[in-house]
PDB file of N, CA and C in Angstrom:
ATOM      1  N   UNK A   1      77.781 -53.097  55.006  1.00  0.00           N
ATOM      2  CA  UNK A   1      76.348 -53.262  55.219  1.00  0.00           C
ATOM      3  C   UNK A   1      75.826 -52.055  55.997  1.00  0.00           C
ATOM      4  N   UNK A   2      74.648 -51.446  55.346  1.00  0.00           N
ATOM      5  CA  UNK A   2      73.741 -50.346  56.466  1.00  0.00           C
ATOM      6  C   UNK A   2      73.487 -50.846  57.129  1.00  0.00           C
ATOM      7  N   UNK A   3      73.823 -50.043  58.824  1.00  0.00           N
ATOM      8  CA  UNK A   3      73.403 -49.737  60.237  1.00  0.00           C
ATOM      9  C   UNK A   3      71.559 -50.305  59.829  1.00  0.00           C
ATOM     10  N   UNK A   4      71.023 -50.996  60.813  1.00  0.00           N
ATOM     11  CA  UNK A   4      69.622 -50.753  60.333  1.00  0.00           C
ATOM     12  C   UNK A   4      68.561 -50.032  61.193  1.00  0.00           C
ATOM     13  N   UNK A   5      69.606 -48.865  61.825  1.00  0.00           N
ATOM     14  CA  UNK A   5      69.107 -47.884  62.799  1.00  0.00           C
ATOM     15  C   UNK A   5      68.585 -46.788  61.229  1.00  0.00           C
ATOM     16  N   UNK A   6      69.749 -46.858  60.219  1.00  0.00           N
ATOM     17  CA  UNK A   6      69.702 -45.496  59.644  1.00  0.00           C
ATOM     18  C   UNK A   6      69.351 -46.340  58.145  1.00  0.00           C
ATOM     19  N   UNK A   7      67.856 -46.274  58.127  1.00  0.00           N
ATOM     20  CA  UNK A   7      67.238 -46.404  56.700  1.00  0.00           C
ATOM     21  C   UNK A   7      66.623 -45.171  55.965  1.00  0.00           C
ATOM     22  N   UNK A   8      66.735 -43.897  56.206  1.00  0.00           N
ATOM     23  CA  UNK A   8      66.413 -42.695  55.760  1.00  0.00           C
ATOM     24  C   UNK A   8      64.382 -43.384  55.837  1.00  0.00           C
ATOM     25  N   UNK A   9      63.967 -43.923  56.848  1.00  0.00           N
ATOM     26  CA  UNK A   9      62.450 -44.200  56.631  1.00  0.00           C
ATOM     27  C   UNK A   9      62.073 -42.704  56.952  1.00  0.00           C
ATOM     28  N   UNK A  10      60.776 -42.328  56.487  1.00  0.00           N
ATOM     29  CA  UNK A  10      60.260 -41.045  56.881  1.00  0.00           C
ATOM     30  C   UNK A  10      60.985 -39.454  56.019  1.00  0.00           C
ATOM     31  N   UNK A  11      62.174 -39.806  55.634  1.00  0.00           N
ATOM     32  CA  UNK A  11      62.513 -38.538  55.055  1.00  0.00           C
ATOM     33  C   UNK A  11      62.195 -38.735  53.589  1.00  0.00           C
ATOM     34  N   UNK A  12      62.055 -37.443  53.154  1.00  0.00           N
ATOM     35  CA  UNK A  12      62.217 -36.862  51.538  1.00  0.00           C
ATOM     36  C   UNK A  12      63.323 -35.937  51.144  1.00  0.00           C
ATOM     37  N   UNK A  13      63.449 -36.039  50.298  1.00  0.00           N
ATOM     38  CA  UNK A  13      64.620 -35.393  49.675  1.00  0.00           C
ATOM     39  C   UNK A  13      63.972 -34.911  48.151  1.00  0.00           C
ATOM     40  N   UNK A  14      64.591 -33.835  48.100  1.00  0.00           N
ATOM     41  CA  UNK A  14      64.558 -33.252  46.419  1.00  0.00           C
ATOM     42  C   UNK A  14      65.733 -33.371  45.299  1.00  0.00           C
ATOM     43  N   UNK A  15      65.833 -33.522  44.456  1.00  0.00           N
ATOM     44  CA  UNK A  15      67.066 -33.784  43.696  1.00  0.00           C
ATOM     45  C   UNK A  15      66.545 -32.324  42.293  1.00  0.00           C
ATOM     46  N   UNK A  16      67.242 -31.416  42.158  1.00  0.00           N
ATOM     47  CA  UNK A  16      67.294 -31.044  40.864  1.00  0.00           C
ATOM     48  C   UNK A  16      68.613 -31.063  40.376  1.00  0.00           C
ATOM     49  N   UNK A  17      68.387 -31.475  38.954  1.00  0.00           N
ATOM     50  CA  UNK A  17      69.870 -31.871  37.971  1.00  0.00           C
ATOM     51  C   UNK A  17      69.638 -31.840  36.836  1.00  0.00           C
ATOM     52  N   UNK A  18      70.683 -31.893  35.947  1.00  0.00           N
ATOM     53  CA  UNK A  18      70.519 -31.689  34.119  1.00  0.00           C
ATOM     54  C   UNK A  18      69.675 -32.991  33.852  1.00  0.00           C
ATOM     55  N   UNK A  19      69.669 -34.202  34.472  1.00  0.00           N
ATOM     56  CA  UNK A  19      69.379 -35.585  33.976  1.00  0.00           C
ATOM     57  C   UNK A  19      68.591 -36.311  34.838  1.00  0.00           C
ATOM     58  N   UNK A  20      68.301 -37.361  34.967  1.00  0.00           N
ATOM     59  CA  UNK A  20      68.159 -38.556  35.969  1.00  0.00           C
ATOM     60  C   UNK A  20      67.659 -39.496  34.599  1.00  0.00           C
ATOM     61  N   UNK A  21      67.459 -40.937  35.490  1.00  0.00           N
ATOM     62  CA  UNK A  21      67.368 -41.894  34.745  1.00  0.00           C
ATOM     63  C   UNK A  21      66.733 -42.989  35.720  1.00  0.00           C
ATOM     64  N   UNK A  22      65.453 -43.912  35.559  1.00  0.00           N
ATOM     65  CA  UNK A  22      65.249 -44.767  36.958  1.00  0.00           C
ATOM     66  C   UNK A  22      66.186 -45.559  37.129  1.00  0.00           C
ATOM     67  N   UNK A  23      67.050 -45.776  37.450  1.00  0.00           N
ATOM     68  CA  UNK A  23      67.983 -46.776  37.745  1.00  0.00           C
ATOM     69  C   UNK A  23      67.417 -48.065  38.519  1.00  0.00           C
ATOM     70  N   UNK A  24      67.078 -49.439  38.499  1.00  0.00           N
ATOM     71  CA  UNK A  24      66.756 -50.256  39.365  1.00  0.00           C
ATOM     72  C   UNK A  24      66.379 -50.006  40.876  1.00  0.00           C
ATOM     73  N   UNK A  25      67.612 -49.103  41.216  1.00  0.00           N
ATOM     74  CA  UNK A  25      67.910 -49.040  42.807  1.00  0.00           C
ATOM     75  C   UNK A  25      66.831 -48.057  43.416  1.00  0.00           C
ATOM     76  N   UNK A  26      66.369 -47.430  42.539  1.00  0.00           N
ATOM     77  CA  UNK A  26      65.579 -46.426  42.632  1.00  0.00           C
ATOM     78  C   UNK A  26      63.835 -47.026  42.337  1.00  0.00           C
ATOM     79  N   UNK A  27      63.606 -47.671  42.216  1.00  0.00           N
ATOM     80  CA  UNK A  27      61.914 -48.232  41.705  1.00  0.00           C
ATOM     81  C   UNK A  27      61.343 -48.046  42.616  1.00  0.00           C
ATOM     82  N   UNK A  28      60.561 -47.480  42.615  1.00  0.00           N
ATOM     83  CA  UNK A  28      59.181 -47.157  43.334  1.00  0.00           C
ATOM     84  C   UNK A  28      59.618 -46.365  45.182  1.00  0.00           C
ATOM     85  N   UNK A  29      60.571 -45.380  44.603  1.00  0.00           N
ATOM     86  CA  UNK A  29      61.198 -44.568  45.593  1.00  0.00           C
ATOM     87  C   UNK A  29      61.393 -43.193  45.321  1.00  0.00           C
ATOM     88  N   UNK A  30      60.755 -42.951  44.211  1.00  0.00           N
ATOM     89  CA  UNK A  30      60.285 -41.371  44.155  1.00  0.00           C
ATOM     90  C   UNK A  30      59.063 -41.282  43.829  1.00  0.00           C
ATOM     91  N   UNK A  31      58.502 -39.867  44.495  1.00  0.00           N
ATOM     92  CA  UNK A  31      57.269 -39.702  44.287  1.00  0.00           C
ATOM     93  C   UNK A  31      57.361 -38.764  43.337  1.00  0.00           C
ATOM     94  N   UNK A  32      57.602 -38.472  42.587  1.00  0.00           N
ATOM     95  CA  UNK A  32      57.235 -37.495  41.315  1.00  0.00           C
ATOM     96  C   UNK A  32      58.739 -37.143  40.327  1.00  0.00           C
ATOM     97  N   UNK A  33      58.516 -37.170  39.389  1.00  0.00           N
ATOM     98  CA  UNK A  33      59.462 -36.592  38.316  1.00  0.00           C
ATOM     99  C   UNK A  33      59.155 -35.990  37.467  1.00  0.00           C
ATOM    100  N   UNK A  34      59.841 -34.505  37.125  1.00  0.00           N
ATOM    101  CA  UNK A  34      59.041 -33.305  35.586  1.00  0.00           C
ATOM    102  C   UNK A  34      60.176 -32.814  34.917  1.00  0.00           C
ATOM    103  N   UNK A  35      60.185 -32.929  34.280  1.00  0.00           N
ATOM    104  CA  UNK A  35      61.214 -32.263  32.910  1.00  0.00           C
ATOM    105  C   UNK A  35      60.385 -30.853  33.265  1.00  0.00           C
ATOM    106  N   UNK A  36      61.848 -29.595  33.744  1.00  0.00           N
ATOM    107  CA  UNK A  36      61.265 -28.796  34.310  1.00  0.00           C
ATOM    108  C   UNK A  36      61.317 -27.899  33.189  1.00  0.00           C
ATOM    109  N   UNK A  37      62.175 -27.734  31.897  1.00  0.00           N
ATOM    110  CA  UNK A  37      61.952 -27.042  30.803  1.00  0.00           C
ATOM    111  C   UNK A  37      60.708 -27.291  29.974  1.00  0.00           C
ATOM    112  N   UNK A  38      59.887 -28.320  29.918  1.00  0.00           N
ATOM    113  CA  UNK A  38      58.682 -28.916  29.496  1.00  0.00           C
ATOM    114  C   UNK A  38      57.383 -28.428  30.187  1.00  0.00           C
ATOM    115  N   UNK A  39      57.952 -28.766  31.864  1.00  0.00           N
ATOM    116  CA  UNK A  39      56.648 -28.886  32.549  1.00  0.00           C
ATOM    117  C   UNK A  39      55.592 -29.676  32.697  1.00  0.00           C
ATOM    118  N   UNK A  40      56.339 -30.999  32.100  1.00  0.00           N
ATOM    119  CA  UNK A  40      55.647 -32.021  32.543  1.00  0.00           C
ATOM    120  C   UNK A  40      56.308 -33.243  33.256  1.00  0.00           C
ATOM    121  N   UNK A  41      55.607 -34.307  33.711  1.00  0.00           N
ATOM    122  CA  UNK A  41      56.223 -35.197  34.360  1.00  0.00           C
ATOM    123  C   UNK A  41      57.539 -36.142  33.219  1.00  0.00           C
ATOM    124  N   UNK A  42      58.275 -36.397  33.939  1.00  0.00           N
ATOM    125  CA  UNK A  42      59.187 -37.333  33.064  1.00  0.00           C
ATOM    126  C   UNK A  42      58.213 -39.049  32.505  1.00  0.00           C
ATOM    127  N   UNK A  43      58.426 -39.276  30.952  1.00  0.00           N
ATOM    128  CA  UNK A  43      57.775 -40.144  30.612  1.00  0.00           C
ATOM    129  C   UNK A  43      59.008 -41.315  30.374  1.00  0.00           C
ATOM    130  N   UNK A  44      59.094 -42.265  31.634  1.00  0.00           N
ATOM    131  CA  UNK A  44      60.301 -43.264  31.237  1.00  0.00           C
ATOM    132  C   UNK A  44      59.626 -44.062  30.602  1.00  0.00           C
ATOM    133  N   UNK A  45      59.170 -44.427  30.040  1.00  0.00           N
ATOM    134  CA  UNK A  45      58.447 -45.936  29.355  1.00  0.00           C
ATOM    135  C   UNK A  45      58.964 -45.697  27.747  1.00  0.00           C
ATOM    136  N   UNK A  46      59.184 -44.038  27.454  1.00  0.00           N
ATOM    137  CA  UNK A  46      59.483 -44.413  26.235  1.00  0.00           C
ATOM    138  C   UNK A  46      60.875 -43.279  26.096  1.00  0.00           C
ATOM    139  N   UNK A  47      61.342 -42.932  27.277  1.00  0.00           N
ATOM    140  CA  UNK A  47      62.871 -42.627  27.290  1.00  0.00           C
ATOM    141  C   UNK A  47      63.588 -43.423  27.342  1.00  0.00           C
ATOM    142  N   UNK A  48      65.198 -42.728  26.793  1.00  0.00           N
ATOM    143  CA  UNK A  48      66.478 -44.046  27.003  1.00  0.00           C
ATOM    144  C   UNK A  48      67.447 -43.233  27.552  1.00  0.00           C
ATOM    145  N   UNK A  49      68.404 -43.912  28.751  1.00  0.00           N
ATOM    146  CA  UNK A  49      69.361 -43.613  29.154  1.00  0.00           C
ATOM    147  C   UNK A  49      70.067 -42.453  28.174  1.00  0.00           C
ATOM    148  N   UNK A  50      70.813 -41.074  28.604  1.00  0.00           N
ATOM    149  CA  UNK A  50      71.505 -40.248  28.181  1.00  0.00           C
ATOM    150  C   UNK A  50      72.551 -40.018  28.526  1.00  0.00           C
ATOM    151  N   UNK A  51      73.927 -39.661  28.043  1.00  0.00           N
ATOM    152  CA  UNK A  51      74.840 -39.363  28.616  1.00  0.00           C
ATOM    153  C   UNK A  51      75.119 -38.307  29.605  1.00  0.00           C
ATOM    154  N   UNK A  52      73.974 -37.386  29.482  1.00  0.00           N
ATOM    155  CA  UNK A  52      73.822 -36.264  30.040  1.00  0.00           C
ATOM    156  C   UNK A  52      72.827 -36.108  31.426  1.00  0.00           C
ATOM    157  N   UNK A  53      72.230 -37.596  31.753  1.00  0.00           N
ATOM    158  CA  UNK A  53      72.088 -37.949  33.069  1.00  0.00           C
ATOM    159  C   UNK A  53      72.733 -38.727  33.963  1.00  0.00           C
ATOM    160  N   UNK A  54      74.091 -38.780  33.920  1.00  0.00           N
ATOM    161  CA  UNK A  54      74.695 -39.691  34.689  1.00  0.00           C
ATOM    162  C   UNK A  54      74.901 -39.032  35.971  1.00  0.00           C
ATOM    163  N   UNK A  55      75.204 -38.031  35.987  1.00  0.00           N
ATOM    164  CA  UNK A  55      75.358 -37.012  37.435  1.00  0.00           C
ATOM    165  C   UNK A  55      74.135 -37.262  38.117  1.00  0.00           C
ATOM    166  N   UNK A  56      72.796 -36.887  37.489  1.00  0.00           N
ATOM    167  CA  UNK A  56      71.329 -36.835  38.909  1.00  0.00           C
ATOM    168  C   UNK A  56      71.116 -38.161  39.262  1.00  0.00           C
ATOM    169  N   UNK A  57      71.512 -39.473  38.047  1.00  0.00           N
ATOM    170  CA  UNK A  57      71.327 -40.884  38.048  1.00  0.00           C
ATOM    171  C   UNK A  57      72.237 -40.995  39.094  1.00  0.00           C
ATOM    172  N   UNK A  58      73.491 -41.049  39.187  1.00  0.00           N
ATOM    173  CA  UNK A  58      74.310 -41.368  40.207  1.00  0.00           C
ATOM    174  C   UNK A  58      74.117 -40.665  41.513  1.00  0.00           C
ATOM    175  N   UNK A  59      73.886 -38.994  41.346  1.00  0.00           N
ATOM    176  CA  UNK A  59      73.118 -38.500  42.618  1.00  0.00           C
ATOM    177  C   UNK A  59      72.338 -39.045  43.931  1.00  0.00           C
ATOM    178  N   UNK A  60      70.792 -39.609  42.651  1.00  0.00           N
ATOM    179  CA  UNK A  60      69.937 -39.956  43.185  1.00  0.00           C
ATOM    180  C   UNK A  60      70.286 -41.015  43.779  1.00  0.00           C
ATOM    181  N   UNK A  61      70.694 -42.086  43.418  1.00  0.00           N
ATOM    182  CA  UNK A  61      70.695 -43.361  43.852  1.00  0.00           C
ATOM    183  C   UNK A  61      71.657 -43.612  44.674  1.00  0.00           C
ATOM    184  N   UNK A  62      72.702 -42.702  45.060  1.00  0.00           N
ATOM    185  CA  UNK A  62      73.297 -42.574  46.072  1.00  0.00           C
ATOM    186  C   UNK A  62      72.926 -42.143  47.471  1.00  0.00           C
ATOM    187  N   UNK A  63      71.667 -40.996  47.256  1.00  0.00           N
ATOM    188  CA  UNK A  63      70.847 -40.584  47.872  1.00  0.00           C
ATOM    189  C   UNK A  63      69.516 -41.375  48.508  1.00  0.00           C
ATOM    190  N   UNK A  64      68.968 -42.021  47.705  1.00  0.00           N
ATOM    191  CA  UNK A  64      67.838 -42.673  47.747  1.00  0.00           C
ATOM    192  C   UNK A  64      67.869 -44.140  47.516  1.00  0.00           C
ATOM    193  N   UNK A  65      69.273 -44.632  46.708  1.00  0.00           N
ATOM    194  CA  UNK A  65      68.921 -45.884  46.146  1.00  0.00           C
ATOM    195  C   UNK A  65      68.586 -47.003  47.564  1.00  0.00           C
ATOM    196  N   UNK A  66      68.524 -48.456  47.276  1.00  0.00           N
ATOM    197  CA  UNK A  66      67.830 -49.115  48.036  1.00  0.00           C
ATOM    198  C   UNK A  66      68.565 -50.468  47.634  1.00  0.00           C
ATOM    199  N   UNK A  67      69.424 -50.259  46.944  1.00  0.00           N
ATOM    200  CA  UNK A  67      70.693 -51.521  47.190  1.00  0.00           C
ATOM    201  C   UNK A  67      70.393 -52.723  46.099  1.00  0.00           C
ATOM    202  N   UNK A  68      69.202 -52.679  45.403  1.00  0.00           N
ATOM    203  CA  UNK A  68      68.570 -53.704  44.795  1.00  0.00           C
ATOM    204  C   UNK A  68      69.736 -54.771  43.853  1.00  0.00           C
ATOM    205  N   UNK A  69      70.472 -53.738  43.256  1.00  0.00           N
ATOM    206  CA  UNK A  69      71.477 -54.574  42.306  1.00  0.00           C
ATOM    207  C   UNK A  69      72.659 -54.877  43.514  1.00  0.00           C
ATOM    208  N   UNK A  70      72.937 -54.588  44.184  1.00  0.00           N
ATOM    209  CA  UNK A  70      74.086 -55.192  45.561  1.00  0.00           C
ATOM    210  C   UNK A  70      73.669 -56.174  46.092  1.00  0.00           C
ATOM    211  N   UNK A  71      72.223 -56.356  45.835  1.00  0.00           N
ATOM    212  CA  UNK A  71      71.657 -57.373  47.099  1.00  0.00           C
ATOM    213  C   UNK A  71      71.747 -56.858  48.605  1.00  0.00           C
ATOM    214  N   UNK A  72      71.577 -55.199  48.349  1.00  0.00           N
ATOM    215  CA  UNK A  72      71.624 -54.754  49.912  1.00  0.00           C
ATOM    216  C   UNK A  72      73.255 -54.390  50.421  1.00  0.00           C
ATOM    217  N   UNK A  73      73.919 -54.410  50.111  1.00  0.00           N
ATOM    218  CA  UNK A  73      75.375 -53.931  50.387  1.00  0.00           C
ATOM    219  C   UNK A  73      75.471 -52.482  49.839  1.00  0.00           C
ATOM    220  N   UNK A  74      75.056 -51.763  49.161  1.00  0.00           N
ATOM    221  CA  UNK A  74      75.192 -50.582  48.304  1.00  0.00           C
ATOM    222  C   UNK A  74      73.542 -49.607  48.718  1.00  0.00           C
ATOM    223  N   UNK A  75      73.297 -49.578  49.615  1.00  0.00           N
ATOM    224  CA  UNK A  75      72.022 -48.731  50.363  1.00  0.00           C
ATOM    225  C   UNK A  75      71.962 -47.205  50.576  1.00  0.00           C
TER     226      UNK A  75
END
């Protein structure tokens, strides 16, 4: 279980990577996402999981996630 001294409240973090993906753990815990070869924001509503985001997916949510599928054990 997280300390509940150390909730990362107040910080930001940047993630660049080949992939990401919203993962559950992650909802409404980033403020922006862009497909930086595009130059535009990432459109998840009509993307699907890739094999080729499992690294920034696992990154991020290691980084940022918020435990949602643990029920809080995995923060």
């Amino acid at each position: 279980m997280a300390h509940p001294n150390y909730t990362g409240k107040g910080v930001t973090i940047c993630f660049i990577d080949s992939g990401f993906y919203p993962h559950p753990d992650l909802e409404g815990r980033y403020l922006a996402t862009i497909d930086i070869p595009k130059g535009k924001p990432l459109n998840f509503q009509t993307s699907k999981p890739e094999a080729s985001a499992w690294h920034g997916t696992m990154t991020s949510v290691v980084g940022a996630g918020n435990g949602a599928l643990s029920n809080g054990l995995y923060k």
